[in-house]
N, C-alpha and C. Protein backbone atom coordinates (compact mmCIF):
# COMPACT_ATOMS: atom_id res chain seq x y z
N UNK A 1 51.81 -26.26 -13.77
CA UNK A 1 50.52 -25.65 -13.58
C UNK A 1 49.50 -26.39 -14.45
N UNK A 2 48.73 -26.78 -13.24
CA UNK A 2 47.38 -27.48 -14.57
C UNK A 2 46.40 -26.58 -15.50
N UNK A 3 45.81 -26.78 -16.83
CA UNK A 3 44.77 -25.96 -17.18
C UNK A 3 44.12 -26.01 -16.68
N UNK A 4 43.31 -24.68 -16.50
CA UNK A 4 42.05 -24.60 -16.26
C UNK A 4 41.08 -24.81 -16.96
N UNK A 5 39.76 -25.58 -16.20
CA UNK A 5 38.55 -25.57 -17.07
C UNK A 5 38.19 -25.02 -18.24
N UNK A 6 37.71 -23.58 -18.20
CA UNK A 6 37.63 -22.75 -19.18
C UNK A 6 38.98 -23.15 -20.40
N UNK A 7 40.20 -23.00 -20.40
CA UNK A 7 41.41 -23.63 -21.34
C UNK A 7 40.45 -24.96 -22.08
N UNK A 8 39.78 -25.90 -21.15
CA UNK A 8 39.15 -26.91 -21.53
C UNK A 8 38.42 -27.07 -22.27
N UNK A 9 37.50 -25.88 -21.77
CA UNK A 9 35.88 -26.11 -22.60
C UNK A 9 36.64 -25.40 -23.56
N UNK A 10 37.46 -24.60 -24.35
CA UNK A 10 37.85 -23.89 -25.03
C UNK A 10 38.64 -24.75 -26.09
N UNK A 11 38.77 -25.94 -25.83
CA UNK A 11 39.66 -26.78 -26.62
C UNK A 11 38.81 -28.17 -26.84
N UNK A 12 37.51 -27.84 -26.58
CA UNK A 12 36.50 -28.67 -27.13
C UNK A 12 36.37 -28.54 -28.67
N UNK A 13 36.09 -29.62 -29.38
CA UNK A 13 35.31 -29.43 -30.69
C UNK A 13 34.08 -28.49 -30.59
N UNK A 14 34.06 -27.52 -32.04
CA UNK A 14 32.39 -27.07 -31.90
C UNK A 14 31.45 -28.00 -31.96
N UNK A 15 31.61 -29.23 -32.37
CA UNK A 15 30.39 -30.22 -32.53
C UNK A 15 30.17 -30.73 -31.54
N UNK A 16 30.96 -31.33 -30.91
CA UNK A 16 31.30 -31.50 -29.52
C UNK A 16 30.11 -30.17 -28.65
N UNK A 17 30.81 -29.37 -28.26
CA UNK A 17 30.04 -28.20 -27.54
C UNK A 17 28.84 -28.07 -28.22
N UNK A 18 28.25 -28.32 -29.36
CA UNK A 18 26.87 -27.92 -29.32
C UNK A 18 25.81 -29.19 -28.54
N UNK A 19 26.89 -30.31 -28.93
CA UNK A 19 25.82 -31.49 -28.95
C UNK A 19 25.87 -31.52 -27.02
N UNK A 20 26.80 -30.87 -26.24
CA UNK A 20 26.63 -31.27 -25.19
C UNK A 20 25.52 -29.93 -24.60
N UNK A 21 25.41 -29.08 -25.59
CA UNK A 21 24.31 -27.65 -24.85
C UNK A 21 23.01 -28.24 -25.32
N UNK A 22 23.31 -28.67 -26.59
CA UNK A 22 21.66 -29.34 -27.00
C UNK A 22 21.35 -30.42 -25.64
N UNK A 23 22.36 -31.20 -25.36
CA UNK A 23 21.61 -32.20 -24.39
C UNK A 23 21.79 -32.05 -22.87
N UNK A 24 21.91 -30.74 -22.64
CA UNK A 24 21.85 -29.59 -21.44
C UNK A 24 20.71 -29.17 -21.39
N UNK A 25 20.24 -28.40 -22.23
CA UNK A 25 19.16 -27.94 -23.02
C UNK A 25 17.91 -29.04 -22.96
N UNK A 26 18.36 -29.59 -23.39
CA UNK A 26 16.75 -30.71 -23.45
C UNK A 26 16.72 -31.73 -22.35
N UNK A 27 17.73 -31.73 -21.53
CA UNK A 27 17.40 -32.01 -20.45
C UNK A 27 16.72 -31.75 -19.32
N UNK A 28 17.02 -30.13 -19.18
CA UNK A 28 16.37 -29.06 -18.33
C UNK A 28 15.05 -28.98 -19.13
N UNK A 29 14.66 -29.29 -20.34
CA UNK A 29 13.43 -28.92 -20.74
C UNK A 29 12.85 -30.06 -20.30
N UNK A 30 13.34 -31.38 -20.37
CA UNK A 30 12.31 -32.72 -20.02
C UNK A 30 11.73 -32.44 -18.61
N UNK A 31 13.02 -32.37 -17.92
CA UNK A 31 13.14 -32.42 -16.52
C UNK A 31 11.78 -31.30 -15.79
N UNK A 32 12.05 -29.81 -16.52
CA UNK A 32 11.01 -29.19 -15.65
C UNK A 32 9.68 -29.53 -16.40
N UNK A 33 9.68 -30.24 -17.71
CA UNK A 33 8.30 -30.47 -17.92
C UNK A 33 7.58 -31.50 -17.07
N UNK A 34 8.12 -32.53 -16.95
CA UNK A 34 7.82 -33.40 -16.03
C UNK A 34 7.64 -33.50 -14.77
N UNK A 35 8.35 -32.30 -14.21
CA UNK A 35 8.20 -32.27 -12.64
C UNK A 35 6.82 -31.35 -12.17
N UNK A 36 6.78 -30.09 -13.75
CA UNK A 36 6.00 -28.77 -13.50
C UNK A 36 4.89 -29.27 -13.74
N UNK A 37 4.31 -30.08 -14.71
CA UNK A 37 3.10 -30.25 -15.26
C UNK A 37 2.16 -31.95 -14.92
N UNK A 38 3.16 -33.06 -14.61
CA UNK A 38 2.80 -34.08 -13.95
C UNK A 38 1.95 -34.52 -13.10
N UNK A 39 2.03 -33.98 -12.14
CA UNK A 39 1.58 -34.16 -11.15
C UNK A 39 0.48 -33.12 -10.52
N UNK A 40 -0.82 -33.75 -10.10
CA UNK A 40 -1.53 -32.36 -9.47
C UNK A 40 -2.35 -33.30 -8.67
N UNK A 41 -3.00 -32.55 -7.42
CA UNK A 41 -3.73 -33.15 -6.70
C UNK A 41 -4.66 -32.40 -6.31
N UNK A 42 -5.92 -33.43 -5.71
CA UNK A 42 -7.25 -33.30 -5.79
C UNK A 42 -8.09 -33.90 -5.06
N UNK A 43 -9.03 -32.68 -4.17
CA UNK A 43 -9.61 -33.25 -2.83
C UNK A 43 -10.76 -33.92 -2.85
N UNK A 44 -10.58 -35.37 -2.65
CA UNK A 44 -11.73 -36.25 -2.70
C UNK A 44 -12.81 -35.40 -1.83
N UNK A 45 -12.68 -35.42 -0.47
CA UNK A 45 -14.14 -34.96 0.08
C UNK A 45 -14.68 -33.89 -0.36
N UNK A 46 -13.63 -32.81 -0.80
CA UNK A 46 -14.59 -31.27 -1.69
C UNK A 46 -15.56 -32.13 -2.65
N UNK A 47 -14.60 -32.99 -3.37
CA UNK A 47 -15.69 -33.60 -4.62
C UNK A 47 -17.23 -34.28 -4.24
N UNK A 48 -16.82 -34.88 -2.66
CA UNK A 48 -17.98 -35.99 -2.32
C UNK A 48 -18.95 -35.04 -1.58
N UNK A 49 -18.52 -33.71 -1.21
CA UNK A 49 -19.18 -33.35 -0.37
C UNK A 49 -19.96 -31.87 -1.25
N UNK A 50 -19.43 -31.34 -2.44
CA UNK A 50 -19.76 -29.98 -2.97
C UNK A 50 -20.34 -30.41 -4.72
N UNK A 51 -20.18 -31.97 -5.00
CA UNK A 51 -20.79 -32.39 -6.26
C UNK A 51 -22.06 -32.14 -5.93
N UNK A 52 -22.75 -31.87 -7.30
CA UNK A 52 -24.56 -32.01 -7.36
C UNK A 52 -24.89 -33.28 -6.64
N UNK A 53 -24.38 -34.18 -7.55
CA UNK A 53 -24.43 -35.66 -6.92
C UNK A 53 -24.17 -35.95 -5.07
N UNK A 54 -23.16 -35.44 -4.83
CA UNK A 54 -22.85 -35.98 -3.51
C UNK A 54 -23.70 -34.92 -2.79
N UNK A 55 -24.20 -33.60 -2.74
CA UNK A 55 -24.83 -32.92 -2.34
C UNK A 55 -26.35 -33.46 -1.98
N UNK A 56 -26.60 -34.12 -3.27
CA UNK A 56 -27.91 -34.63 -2.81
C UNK A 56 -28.04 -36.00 -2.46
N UNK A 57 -27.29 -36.89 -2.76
CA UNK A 57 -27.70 -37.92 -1.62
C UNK A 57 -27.15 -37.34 -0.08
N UNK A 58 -26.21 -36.22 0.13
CA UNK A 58 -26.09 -36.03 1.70
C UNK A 58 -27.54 -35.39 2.16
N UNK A 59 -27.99 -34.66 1.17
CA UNK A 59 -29.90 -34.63 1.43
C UNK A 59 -30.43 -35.39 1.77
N UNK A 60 -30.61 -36.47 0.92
CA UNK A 60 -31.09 -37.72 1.45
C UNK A 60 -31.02 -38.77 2.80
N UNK A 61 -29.65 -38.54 2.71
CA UNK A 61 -29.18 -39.26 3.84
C UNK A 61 -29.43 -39.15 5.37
N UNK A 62 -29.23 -37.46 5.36
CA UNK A 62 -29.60 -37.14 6.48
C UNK A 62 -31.22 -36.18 6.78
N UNK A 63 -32.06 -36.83 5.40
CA UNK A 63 -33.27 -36.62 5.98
C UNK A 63 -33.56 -37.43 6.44
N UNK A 64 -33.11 -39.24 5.73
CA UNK A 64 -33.93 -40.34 6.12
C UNK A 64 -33.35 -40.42 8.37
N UNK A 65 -31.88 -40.14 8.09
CA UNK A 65 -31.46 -40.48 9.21
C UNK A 65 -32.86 -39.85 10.27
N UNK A 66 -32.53 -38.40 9.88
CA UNK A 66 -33.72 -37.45 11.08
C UNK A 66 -34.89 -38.64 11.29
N UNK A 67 -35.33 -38.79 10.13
CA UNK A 67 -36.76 -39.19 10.16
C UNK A 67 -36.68 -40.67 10.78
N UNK A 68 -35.50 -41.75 10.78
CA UNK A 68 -35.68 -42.84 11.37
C UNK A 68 -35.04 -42.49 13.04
N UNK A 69 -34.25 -41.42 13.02
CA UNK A 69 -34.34 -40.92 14.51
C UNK A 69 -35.67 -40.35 15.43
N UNK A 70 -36.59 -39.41 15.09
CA UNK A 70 -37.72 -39.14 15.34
C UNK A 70 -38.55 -40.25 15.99
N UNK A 71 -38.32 -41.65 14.56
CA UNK A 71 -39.41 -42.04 15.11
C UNK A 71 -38.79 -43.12 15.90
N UNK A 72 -37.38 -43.58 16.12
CA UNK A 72 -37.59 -44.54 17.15
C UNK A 72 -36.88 -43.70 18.83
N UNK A 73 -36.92 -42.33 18.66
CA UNK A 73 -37.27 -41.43 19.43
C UNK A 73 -38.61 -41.52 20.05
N UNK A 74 -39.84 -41.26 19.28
CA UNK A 74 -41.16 -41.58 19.76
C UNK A 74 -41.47 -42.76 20.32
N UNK A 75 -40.83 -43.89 19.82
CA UNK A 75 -41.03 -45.34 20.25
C UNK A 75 -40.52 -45.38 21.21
N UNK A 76 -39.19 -44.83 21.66
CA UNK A 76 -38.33 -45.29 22.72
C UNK A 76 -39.30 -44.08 24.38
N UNK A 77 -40.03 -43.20 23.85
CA UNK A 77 -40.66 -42.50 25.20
C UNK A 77 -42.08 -43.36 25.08
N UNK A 78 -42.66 -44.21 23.77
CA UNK A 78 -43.89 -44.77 24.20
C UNK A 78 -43.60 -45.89 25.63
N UNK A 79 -42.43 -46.48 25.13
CA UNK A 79 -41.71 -47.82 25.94
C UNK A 79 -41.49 -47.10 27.34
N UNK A 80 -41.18 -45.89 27.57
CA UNK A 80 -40.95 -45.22 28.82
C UNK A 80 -42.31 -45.45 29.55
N UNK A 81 -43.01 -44.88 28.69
CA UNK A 81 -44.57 -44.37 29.45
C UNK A 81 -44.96 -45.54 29.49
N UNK A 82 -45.01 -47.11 29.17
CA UNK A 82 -45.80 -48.57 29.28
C UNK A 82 -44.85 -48.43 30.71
N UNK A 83 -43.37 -48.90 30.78
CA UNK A 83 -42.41 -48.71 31.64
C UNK A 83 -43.49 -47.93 33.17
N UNK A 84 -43.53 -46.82 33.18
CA UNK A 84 -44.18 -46.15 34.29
C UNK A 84 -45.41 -46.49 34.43
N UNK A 85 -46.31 -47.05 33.61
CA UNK A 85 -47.49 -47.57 33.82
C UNK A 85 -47.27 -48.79 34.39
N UNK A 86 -46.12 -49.96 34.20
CA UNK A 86 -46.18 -50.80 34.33
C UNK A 86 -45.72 -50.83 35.98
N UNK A 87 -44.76 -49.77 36.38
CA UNK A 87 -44.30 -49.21 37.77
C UNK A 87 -45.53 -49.05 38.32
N UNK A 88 -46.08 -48.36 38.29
CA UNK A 88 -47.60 -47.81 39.16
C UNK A 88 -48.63 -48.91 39.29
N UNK A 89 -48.61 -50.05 38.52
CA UNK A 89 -49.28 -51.09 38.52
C UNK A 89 -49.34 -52.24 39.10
N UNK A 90 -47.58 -52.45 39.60
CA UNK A 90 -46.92 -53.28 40.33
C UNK A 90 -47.67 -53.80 41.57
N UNK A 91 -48.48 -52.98 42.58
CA UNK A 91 -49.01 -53.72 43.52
C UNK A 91 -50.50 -53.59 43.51
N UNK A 92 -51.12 -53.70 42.38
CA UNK A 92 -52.00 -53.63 41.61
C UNK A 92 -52.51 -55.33 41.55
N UNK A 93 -51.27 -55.67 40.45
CA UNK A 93 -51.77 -56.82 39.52
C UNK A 93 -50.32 -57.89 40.65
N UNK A 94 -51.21 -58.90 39.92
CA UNK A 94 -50.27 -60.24 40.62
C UNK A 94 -48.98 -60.39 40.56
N UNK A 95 -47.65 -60.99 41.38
CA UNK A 95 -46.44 -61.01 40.65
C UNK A 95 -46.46 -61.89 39.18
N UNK A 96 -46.86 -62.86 39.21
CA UNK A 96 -47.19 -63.52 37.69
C UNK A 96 -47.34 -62.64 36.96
N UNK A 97 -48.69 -61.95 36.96
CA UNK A 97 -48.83 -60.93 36.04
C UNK A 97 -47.44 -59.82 35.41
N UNK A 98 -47.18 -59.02 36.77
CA UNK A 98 -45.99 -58.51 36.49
C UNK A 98 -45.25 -58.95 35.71
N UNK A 99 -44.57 -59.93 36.22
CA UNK A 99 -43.62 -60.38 35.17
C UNK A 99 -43.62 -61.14 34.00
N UNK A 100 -44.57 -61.13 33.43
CA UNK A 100 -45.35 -61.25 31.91
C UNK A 100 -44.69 -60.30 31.39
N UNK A 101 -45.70 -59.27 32.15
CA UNK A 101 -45.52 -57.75 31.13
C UNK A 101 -44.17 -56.90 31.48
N UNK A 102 -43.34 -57.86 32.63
CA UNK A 102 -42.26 -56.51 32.36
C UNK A 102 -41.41 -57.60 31.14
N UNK A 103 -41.51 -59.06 31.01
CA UNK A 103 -40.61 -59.86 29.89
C UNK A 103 -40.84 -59.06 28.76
N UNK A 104 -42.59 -59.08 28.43
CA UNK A 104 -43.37 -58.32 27.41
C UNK A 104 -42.33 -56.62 26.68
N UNK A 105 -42.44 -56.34 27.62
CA UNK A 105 -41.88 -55.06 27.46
C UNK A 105 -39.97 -55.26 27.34
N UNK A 106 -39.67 -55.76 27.78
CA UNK A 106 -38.29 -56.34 27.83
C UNK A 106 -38.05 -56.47 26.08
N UNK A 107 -39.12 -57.51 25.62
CA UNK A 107 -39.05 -57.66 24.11
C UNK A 107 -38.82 -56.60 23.20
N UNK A 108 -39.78 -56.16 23.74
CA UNK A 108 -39.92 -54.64 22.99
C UNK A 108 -39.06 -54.04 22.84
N UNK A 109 -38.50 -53.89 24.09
CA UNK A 109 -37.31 -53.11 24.07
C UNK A 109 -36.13 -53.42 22.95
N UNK A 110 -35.90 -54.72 23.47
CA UNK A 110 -35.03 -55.41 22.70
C UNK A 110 -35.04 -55.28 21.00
N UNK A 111 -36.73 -55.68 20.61
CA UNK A 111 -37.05 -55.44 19.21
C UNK A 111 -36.84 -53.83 18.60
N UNK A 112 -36.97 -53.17 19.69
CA UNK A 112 -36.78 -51.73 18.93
C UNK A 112 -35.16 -51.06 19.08
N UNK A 113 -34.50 -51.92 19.67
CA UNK A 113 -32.65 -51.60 19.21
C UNK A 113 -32.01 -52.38 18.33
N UNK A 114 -33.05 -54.09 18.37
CA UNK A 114 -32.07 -54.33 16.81
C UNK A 114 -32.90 -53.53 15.83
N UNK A 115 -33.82 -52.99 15.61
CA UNK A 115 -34.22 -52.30 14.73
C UNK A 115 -33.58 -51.24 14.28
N UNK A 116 -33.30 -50.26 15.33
CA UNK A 116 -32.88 -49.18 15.36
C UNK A 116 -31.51 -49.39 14.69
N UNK A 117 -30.70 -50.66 15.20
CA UNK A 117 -29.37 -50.56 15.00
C UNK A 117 -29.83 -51.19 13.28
N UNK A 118 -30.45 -51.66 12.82
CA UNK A 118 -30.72 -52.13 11.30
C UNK A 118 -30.61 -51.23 10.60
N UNK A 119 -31.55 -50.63 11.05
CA UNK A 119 -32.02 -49.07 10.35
C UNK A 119 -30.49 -47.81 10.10
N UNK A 120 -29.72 -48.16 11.18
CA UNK A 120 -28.53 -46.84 11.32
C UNK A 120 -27.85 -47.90 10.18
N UNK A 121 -27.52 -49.15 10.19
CA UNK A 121 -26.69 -49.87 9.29
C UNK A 121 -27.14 -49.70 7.84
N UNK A 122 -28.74 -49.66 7.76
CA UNK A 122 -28.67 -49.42 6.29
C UNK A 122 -28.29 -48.30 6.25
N UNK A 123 -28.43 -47.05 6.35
CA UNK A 123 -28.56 -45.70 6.40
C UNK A 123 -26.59 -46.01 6.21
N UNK A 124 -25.75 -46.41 6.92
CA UNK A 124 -24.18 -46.40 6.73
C UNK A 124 -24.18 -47.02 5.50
N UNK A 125 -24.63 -48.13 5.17
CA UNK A 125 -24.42 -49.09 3.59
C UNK A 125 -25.04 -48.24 2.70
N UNK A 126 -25.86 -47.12 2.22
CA UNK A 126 -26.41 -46.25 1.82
C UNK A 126 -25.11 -45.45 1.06
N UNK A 127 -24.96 -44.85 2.33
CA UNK A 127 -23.67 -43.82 2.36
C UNK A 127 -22.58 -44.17 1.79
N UNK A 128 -22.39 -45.27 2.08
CA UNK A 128 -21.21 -45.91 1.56
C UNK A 128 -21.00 -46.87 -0.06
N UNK A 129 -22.50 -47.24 -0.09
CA UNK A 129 -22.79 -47.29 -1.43
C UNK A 129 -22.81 -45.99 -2.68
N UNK A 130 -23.07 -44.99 -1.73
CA UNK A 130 -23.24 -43.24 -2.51
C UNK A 130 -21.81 -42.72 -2.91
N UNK A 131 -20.67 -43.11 -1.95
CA UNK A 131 -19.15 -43.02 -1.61
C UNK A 131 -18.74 -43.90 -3.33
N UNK A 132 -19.06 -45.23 -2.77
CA UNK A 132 -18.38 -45.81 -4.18
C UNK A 132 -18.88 -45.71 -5.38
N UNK A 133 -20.24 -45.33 -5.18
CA UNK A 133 -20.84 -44.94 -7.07
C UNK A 133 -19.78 -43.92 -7.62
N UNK A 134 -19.99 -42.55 -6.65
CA UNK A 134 -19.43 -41.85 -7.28
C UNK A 134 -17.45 -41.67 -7.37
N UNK A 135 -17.17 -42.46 -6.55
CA UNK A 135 -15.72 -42.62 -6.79
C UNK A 135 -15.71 -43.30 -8.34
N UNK A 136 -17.07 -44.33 -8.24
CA UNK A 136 -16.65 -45.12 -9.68
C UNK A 136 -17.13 -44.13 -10.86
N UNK A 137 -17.57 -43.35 -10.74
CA UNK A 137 -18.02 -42.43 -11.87
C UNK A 137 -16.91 -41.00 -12.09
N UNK A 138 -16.42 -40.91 -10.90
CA UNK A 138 -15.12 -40.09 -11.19
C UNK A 138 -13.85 -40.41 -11.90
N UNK A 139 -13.67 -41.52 -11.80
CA UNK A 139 -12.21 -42.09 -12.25
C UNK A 139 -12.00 -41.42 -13.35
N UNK A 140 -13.46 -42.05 -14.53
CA UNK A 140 -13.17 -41.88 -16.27
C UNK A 140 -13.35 -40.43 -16.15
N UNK A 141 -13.37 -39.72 -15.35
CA UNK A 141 -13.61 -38.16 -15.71
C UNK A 141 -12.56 -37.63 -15.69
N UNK A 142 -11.73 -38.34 -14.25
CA UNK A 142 -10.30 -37.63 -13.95
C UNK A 142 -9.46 -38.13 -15.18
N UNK A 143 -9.68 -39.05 -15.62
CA UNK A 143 -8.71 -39.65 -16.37
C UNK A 143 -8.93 -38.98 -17.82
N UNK A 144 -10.22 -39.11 -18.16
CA UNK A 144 -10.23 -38.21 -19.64
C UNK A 144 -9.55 -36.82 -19.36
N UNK A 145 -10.10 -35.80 -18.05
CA UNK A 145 -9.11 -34.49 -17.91
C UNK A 145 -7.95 -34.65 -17.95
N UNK A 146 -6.84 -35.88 -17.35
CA UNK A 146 -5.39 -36.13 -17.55
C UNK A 146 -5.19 -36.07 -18.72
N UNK A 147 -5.75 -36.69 -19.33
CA UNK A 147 -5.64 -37.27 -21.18
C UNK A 147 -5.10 -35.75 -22.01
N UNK A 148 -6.58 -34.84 -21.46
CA UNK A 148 -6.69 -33.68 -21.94
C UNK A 148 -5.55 -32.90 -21.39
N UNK A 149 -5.39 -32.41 -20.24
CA UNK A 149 -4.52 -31.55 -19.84
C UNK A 149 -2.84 -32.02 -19.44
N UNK A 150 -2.90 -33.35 -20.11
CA UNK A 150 -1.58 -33.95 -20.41
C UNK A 150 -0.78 -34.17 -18.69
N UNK A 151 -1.58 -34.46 -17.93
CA UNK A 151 -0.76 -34.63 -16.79
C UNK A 151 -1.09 -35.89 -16.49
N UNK A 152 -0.21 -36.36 -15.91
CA UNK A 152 0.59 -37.92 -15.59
C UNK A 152 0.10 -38.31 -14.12
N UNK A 153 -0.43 -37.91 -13.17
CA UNK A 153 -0.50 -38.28 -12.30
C UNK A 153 -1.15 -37.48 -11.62
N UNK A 154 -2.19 -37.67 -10.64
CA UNK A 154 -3.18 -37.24 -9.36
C UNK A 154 -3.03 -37.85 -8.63
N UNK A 155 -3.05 -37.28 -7.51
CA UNK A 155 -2.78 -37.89 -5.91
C UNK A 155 -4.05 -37.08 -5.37
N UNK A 156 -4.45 -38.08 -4.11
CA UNK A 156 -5.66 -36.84 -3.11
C UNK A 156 -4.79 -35.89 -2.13
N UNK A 157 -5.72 -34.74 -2.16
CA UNK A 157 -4.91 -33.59 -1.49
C UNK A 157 -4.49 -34.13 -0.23
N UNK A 158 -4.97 -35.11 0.48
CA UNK A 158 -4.91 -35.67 2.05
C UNK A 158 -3.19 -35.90 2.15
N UNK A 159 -2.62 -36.68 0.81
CA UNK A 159 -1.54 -37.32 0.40
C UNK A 159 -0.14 -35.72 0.75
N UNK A 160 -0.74 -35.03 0.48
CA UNK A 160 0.13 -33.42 -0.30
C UNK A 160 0.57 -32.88 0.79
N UNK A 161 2.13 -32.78 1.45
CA UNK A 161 2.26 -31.85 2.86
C UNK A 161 2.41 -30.45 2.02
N UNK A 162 2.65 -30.20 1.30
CA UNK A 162 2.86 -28.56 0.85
C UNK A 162 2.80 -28.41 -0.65
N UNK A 163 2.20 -27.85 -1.58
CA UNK A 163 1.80 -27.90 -3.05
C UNK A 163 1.37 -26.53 -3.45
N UNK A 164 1.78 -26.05 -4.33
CA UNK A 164 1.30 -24.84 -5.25
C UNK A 164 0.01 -25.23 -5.41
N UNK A 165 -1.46 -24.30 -5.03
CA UNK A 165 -2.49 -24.41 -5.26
C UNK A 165 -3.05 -24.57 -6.90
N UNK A 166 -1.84 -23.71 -7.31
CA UNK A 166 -2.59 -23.84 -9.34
C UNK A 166 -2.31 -25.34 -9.90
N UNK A 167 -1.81 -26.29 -8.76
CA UNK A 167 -1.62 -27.45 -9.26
C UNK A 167 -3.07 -28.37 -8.70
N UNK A 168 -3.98 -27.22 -8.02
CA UNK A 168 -5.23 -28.45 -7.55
C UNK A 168 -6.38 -28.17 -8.45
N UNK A 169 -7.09 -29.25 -9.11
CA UNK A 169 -7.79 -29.60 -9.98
C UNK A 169 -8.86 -30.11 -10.01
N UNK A 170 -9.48 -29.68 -8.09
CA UNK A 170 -10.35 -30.26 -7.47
C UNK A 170 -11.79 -29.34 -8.28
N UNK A 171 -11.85 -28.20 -8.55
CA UNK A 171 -13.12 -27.40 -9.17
C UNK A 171 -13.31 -28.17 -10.31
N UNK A 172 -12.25 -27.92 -11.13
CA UNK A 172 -12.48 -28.56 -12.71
C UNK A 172 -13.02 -29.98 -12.78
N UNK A 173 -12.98 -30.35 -11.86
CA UNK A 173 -12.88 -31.53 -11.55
C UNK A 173 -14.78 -31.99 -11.35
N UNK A 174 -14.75 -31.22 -10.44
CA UNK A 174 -16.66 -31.48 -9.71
C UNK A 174 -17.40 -30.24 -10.79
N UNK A 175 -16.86 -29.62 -11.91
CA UNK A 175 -17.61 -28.95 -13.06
C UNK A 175 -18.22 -30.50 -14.15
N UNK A 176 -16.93 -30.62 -14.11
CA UNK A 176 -17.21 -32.05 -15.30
C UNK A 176 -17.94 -33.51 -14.63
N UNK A 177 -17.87 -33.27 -13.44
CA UNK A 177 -18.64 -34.32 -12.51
C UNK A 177 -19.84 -34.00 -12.71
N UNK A 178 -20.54 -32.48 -12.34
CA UNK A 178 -21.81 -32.27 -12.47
C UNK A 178 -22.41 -32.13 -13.95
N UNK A 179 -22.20 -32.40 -15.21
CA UNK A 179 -22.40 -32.10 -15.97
C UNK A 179 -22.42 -33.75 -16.78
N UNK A 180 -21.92 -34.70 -16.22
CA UNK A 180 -21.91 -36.09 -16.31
C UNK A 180 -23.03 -36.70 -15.70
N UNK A 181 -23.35 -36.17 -14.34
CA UNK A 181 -23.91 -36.64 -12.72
C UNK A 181 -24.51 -35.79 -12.42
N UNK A 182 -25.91 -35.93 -12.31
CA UNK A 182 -26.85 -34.91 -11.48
C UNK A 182 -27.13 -35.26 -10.60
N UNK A 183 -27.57 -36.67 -10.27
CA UNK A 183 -27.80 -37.43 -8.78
C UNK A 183 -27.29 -39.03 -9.01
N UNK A 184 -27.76 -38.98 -7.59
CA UNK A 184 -27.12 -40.98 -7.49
C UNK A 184 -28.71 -41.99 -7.31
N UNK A 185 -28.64 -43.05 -7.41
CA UNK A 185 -29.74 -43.87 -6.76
C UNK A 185 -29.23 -44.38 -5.69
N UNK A 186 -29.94 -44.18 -4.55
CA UNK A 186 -29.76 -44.64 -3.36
C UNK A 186 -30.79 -45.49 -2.79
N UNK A 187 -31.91 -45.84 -3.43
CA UNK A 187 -32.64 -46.56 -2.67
C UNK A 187 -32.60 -48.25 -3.16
């Protein structure tokens, strides 16, 4: 008959048995410290979209947008109405003539979509310049809060299929953002 375990652990040294509970013991303590407190994640767009900062250049952004929509809105029905004038005129004025002014207007046309499309491109390089300021002004924030609250690692929530919410650090996060950052320069 073989001993049993228990016979075993029972015929251990006491020095033996402590040193293997101590390093039982502080294993389970490394282990859940590292797994429990490590890691937390944190939603970039709450930050880009609910910061003081990102709040108000999205002000900005999409006033200038309205306002460069409006007006090549207005431009694009002036070009309509030359367009119908230029229709009603057709057996009016000479074919020469005509086709002056429909090239004429052709230009126009032309000049007011690369414009338009200039105008939407800055308005994206804007945005996207507003995107990387403040990613670059977040880093040292997240990173001094790691420092502070001793955790090892952030991931974006996008990254996370399922996570204990007391591990997201996205508020604390856009508190110390706004208090760093009140606005961006965008122009």
């Amino acid at each position: 008959m073989q001993p049993s375990l228990l016979i075993l652990d029972l015929e251990l040294p006491s020095k033996m048995k402590k040193f293997l509970t101590t390093l039982i013991f502080t294993s389970i303590l490394i282990f859940t410290n590292l797994s429990a407190d490590s890691t937390h994640f944190i939603d970039f767009s709450k930050v880009l979209n609910e910061s003081d900062a990102g709040k108000k250049a999205q002000v900005f952004l999409k006033k200038k947008l309205e306002t460069e929509s409006k007006k090549f809105k207005k431009q694009e029905e002036d070009l309509r109405k030359e367009e119908s004038q230029l229709i009603s005129q057709k057996k009016l004025i000479t074919n020469e003539e005509y086709q002056k002014k429909v090239e004429s207007l052709r230009k126009k046309v032309a000049s007011l979509q690369k414009n338009k499309q200039e105008s939407f491109n800055d308005i994206a390089n804007k945005r996207n310049k507003a995107r990387s300021e403040l990613l670059k002004k977040l880093n040292p924030i997240i990173k001094k809060y790691m420092e502070e609250k001793k955790i090892r690692l952030v991931i974006d929530k996008k990254a996370v299929l399922l996570g204990d919410t007391n591990l997201e650090i996205t508020s604390e996060v856009i508190k110390e953002l706004n208090k760093e950052l009140k606005s961006l320069n965008l122009n």
